[in-house]
Protein backbone atom coordinates (compact mmCIF):
# COMPACT_ATOMS: atom_id res chain seq x y z
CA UNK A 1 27.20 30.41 23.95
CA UNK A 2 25.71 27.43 25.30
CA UNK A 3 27.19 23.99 25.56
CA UNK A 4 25.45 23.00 22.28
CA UNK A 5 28.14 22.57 19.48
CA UNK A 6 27.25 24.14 15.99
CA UNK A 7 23.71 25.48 15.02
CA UNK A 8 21.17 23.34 13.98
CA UNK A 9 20.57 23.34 10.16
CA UNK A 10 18.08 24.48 8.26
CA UNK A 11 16.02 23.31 5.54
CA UNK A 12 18.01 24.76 2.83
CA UNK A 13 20.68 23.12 4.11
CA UNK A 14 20.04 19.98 3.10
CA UNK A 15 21.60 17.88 0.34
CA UNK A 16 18.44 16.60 -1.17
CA UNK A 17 15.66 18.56 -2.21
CA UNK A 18 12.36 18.18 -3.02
CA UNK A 19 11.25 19.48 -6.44
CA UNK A 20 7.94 20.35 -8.40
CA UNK A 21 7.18 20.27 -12.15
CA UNK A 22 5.98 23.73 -13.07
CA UNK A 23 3.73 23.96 -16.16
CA UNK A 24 5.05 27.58 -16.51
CA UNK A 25 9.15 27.16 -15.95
CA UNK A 26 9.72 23.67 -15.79
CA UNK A 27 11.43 22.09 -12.28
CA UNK A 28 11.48 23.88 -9.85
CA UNK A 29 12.70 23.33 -5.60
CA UNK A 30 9.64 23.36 -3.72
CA UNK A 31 10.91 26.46 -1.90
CA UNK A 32 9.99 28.28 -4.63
CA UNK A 33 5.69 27.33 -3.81
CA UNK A 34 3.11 28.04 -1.65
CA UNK A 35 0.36 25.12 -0.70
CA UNK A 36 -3.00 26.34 -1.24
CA UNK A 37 -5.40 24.05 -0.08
CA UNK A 38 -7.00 20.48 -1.21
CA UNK A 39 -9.89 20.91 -3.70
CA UNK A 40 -12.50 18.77 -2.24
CA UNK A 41 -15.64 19.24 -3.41
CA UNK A 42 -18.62 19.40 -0.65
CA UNK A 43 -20.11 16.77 -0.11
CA UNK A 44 -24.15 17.03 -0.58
CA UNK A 45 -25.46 15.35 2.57
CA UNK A 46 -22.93 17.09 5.04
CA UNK A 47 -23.37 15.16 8.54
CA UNK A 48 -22.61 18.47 10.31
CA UNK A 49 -21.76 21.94 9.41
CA UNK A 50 -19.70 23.24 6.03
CA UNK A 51 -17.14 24.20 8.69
CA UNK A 52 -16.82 21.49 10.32
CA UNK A 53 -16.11 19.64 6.78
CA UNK A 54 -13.48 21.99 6.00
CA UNK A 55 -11.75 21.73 9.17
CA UNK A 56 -12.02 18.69 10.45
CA UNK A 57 -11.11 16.50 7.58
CA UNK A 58 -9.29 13.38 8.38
CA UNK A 59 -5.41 12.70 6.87
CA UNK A 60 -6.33 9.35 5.01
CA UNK A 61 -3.91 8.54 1.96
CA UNK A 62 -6.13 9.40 -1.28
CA UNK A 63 -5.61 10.79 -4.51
CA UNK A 64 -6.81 15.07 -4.61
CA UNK A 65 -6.36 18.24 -6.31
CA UNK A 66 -4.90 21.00 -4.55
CA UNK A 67 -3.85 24.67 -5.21
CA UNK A 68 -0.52 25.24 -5.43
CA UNK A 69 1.18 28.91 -6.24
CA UNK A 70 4.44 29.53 -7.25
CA UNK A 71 6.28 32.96 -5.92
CA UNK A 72 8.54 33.71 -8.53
CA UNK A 73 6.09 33.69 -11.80
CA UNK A 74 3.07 34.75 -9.38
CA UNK A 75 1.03 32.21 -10.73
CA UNK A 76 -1.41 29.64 -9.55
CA UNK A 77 -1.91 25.97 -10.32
CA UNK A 78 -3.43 22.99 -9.71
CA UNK A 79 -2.28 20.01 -9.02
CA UNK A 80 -3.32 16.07 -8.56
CA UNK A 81 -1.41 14.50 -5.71
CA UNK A 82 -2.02 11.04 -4.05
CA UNK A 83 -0.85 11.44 -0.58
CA UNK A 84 0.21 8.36 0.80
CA UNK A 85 3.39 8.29 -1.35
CA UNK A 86 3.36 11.89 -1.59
CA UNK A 87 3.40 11.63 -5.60
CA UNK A 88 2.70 14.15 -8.20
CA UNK A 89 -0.04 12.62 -10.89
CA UNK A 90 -0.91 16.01 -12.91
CA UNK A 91 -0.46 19.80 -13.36
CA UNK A 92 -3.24 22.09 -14.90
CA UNK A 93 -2.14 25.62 -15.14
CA UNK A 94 -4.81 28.41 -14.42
């Protein structure tokens, strides 16, 4: 073994964890989901290509829908996040 002392931790190994409000089971850790995507609607004068949109989207705060999918139930949902505080607003099952 190296010099190093110990392993680094992991994720799961921390004391605090992040959780999300399921609208099938309730709180869950985020562990549990999957991130789907934002739900951004096109815009109709695009000032370059549909990919380019897609892709090349800057990281302002702002309030969106994304996908989200839970692994357990198999299930996928939407939800309304505003990003700068990295909040939940609203769940809509599918």
């Amino acid at each position: 073994m190296s010099g190093r002392k110990g392993r680094p931790q992991s994720a799961t190994n921390f004391t605090t964890m992040k959780y999300l409000n399921c609208p099938l089971i309730g709180e869950r850790p985020i562990t549990e989901f999957i991130y789907g995507g934002a739900i951004d609607p096109e815009p109709a004068d695009l000032e370059g290509s549909a990919g380019r949109w897609a892709y090349h989207q800057d990281s302002r705060p702002l309030k969106r829908m994304e996908w989200w999918y839970h692994q357990p139930s198999q299930k996928w949902f939407r939800v309304s996040r505003e990003t700068k505080a990295n909040a939940i607003l609203s769940i809509e099952e599918q």
